[in-house]
PDB file of N, CA and C in Angstrom:
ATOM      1  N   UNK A   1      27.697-104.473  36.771  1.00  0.00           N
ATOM      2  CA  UNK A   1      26.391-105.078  36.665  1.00  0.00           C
ATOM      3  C   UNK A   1      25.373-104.013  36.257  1.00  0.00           C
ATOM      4  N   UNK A   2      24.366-104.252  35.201  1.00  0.00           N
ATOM      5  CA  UNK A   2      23.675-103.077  34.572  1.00  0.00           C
ATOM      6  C   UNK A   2      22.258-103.942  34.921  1.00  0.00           C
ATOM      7  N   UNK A   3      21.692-102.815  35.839  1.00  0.00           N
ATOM      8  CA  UNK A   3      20.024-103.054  36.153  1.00  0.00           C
ATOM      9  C   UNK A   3      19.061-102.857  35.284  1.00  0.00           C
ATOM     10  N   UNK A   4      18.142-103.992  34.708  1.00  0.00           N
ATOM     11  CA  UNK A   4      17.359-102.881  33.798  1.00  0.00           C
ATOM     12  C   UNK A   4      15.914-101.792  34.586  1.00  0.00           C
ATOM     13  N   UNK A   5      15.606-100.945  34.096  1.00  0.00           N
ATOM     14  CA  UNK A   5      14.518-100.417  34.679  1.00  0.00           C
ATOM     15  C   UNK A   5      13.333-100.693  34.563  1.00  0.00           C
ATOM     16  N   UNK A   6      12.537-100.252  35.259  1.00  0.00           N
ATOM     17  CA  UNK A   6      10.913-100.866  35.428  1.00  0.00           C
ATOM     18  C   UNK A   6      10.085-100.820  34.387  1.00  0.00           C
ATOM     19  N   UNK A   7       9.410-101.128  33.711  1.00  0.00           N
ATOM     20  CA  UNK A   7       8.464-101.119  32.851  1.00  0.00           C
ATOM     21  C   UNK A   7       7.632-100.303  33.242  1.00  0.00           C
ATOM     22  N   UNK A   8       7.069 -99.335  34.096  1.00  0.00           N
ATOM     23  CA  UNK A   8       6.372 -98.337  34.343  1.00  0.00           C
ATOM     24  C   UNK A   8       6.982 -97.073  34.593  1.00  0.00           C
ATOM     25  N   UNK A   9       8.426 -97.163  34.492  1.00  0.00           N
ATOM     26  CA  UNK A   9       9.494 -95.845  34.156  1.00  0.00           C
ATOM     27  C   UNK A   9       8.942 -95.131  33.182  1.00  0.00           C
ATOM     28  N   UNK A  10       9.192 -96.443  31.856  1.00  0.00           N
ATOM     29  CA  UNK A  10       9.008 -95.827  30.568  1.00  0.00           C
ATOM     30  C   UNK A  10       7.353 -94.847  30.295  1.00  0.00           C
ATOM     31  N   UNK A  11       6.445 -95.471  30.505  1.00  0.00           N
ATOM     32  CA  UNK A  11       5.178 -94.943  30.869  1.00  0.00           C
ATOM     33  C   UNK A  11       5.357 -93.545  31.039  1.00  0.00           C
ATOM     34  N   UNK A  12       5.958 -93.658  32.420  1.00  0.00           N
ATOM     35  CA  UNK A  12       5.649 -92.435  33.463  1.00  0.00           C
ATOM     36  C   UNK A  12       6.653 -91.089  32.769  1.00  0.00           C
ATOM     37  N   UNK A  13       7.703 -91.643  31.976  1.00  0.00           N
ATOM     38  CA  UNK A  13       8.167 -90.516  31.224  1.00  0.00           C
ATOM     39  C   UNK A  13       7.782 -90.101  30.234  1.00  0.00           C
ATOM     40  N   UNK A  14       6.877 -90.965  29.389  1.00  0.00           N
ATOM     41  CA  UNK A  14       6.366 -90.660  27.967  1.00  0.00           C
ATOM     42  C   UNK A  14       5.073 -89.670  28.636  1.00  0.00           C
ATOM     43  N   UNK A  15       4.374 -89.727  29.385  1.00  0.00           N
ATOM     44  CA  UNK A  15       3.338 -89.139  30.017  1.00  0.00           C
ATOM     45  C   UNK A  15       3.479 -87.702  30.164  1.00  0.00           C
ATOM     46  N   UNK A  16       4.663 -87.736  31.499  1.00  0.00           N
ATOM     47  CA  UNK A  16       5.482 -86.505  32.244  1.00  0.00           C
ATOM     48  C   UNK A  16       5.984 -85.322  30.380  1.00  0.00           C
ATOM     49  N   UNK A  17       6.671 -86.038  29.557  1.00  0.00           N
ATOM     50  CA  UNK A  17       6.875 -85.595  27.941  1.00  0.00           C
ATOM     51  C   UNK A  17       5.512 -85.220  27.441  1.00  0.00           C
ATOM     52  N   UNK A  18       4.648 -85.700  27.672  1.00  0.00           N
ATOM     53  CA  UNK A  18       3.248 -85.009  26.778  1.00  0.00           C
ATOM     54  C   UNK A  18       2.783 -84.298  27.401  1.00  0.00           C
ATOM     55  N   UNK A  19       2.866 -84.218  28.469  1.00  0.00           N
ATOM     56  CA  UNK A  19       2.199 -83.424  29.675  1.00  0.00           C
ATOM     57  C   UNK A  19       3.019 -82.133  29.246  1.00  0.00           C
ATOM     58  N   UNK A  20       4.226 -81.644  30.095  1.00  0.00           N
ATOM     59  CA  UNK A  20       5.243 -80.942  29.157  1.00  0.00           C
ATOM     60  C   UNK A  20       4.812 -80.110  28.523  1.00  0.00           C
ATOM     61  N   UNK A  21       4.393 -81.021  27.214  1.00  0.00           N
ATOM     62  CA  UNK A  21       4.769 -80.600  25.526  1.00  0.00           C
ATOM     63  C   UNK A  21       3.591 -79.964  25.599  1.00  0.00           C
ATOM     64  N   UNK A  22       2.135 -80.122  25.783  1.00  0.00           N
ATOM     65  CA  UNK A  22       1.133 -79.774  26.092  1.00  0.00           C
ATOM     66  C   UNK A  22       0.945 -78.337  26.675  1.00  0.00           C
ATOM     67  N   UNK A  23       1.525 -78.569  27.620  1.00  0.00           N
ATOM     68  CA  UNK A  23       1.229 -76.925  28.592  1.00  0.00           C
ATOM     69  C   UNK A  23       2.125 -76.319  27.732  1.00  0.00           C
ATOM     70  N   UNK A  24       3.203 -76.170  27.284  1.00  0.00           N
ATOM     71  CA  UNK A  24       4.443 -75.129  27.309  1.00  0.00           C
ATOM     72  C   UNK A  24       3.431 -74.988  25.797  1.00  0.00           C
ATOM     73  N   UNK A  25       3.090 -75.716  24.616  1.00  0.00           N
ATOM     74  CA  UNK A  25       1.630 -75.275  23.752  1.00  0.00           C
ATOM     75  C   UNK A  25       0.886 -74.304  23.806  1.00  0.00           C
ATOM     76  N   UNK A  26       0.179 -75.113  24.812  1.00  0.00           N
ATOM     77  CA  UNK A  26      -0.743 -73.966  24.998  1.00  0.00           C
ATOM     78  C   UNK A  26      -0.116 -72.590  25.701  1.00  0.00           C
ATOM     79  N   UNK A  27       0.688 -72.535  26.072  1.00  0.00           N
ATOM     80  CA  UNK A  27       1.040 -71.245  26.815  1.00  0.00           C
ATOM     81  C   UNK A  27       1.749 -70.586  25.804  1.00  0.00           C
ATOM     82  N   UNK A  28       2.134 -70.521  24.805  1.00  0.00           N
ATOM     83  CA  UNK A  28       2.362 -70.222  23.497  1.00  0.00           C
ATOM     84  C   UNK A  28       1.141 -69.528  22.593  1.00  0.00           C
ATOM     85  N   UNK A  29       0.352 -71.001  22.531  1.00  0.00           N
ATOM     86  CA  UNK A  29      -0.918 -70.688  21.765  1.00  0.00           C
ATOM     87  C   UNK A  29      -1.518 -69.499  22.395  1.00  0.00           C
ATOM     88  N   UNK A  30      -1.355 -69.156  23.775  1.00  0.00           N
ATOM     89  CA  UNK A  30      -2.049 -68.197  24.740  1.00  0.00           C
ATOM     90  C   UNK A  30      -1.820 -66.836  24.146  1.00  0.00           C
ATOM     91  N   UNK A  31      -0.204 -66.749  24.089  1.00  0.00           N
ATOM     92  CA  UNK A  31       0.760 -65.389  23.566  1.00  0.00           C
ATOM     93  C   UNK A  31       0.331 -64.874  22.253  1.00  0.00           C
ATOM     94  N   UNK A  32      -0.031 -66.416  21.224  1.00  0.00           N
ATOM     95  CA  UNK A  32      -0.641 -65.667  19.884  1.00  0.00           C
ATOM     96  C   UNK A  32      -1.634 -64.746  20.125  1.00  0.00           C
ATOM     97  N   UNK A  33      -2.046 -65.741  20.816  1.00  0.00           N
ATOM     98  CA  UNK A  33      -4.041 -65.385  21.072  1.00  0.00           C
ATOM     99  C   UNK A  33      -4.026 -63.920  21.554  1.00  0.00           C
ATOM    100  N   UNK A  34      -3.344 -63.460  22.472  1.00  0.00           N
ATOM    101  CA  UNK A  34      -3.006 -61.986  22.865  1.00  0.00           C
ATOM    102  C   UNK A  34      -2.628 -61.338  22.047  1.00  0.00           C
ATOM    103  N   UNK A  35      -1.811 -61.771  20.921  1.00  0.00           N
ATOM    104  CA  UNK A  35      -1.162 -60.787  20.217  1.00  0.00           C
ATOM    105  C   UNK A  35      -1.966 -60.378  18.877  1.00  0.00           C
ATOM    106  N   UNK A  36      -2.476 -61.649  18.813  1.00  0.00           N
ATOM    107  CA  UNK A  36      -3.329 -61.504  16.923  1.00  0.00           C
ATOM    108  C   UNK A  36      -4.914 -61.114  17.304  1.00  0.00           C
ATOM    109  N   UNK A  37      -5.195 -62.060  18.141  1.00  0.00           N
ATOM    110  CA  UNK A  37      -6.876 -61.660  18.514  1.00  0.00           C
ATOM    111  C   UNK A  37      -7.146 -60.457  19.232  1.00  0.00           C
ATOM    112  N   UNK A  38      -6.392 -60.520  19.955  1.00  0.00           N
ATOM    113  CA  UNK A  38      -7.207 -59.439  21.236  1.00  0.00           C
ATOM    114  C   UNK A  38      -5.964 -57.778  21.361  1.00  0.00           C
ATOM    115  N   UNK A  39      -5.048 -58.156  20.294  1.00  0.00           N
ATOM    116  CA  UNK A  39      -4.280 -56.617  19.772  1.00  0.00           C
ATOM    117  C   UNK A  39      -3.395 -56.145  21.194  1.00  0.00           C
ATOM    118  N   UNK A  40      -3.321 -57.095  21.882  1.00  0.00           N
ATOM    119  CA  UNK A  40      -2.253 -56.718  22.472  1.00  0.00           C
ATOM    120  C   UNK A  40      -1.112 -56.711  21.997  1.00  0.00           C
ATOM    121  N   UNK A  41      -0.017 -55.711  22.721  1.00  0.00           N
ATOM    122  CA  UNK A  41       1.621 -55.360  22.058  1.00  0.00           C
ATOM    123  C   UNK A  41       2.346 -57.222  22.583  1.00  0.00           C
ATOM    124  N   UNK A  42       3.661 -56.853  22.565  1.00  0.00           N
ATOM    125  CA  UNK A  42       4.396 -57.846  22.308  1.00  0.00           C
ATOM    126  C   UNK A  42       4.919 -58.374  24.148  1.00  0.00           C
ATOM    127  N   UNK A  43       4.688 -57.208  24.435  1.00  0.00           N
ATOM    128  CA  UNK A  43       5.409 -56.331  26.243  1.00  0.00           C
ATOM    129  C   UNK A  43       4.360 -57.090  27.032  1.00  0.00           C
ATOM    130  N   UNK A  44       2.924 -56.435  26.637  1.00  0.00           N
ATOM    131  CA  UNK A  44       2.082 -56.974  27.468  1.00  0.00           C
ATOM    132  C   UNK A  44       2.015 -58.698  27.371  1.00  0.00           C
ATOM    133  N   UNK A  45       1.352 -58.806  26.111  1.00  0.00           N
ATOM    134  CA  UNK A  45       1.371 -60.225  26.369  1.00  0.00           C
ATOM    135  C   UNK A  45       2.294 -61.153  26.675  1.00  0.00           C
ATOM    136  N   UNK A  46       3.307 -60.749  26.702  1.00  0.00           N
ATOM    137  CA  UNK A  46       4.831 -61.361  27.617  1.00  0.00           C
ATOM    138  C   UNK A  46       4.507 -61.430  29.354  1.00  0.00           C
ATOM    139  N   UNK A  47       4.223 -60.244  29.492  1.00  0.00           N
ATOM    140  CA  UNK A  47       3.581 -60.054  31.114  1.00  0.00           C
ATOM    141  C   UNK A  47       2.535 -60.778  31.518  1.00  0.00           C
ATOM    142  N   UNK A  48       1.216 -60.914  30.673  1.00  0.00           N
ATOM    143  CA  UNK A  48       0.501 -62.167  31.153  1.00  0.00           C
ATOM    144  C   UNK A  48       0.741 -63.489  31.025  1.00  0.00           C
ATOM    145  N   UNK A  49       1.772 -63.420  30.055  1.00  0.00           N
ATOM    146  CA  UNK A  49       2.727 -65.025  29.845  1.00  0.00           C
ATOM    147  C   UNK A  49       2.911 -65.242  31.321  1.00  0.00           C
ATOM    148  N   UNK A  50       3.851 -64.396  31.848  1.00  0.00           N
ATOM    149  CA  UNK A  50       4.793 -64.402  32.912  1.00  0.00           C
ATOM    150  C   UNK A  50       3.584 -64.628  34.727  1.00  0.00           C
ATOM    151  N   UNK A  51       3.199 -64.083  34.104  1.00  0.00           N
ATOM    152  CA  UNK A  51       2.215 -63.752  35.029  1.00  0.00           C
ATOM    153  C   UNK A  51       1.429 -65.482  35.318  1.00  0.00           C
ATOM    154  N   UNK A  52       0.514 -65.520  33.847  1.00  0.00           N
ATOM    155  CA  UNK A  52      -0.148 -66.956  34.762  1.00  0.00           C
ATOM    156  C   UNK A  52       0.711 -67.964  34.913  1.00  0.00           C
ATOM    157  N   UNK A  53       2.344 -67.714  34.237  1.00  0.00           N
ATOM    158  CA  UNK A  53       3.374 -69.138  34.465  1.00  0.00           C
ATOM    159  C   UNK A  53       3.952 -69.383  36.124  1.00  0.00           C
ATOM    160  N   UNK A  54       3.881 -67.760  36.559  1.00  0.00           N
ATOM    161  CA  UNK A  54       3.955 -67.940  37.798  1.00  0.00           C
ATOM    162  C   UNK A  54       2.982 -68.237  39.272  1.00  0.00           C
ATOM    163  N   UNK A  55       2.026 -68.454  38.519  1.00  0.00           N
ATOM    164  CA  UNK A  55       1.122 -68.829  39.424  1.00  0.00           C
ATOM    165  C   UNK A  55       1.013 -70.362  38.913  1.00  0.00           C
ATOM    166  N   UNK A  56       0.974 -70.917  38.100  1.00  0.00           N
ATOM    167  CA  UNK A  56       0.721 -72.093  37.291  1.00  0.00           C
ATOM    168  C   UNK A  56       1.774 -73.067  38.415  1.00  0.00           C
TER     169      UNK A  56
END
């Protein structure tokens, strides 16, 4: 017997997916931003990657 699932599953995963896609973005966009704008090496801005992901 195959249950179907809730109609607010689908929602709540397309959401949870943009949400996601969003942060892991910007936390990317962050690494450029260190590396091209503000002339940090490759080391450091890895470390403040690391750094606000672990507080995040």
């Amino acid at each position: 017997m195959r249950r179907k699932q809730p109609k607010g599953l689908y929602v709540l995963f397309l959401t949870e997916m943009w949400e996601r896609f969003g942060f892991y973005t910007m936390f990317s966009m962050l690494v450029l931003y260190l590396t091209h704008e503000v002339g940090l090496g490759d080391a450091d801005a890895a470390l403040l990657y690391g750094t606000f992901a672990s507080f995040a």
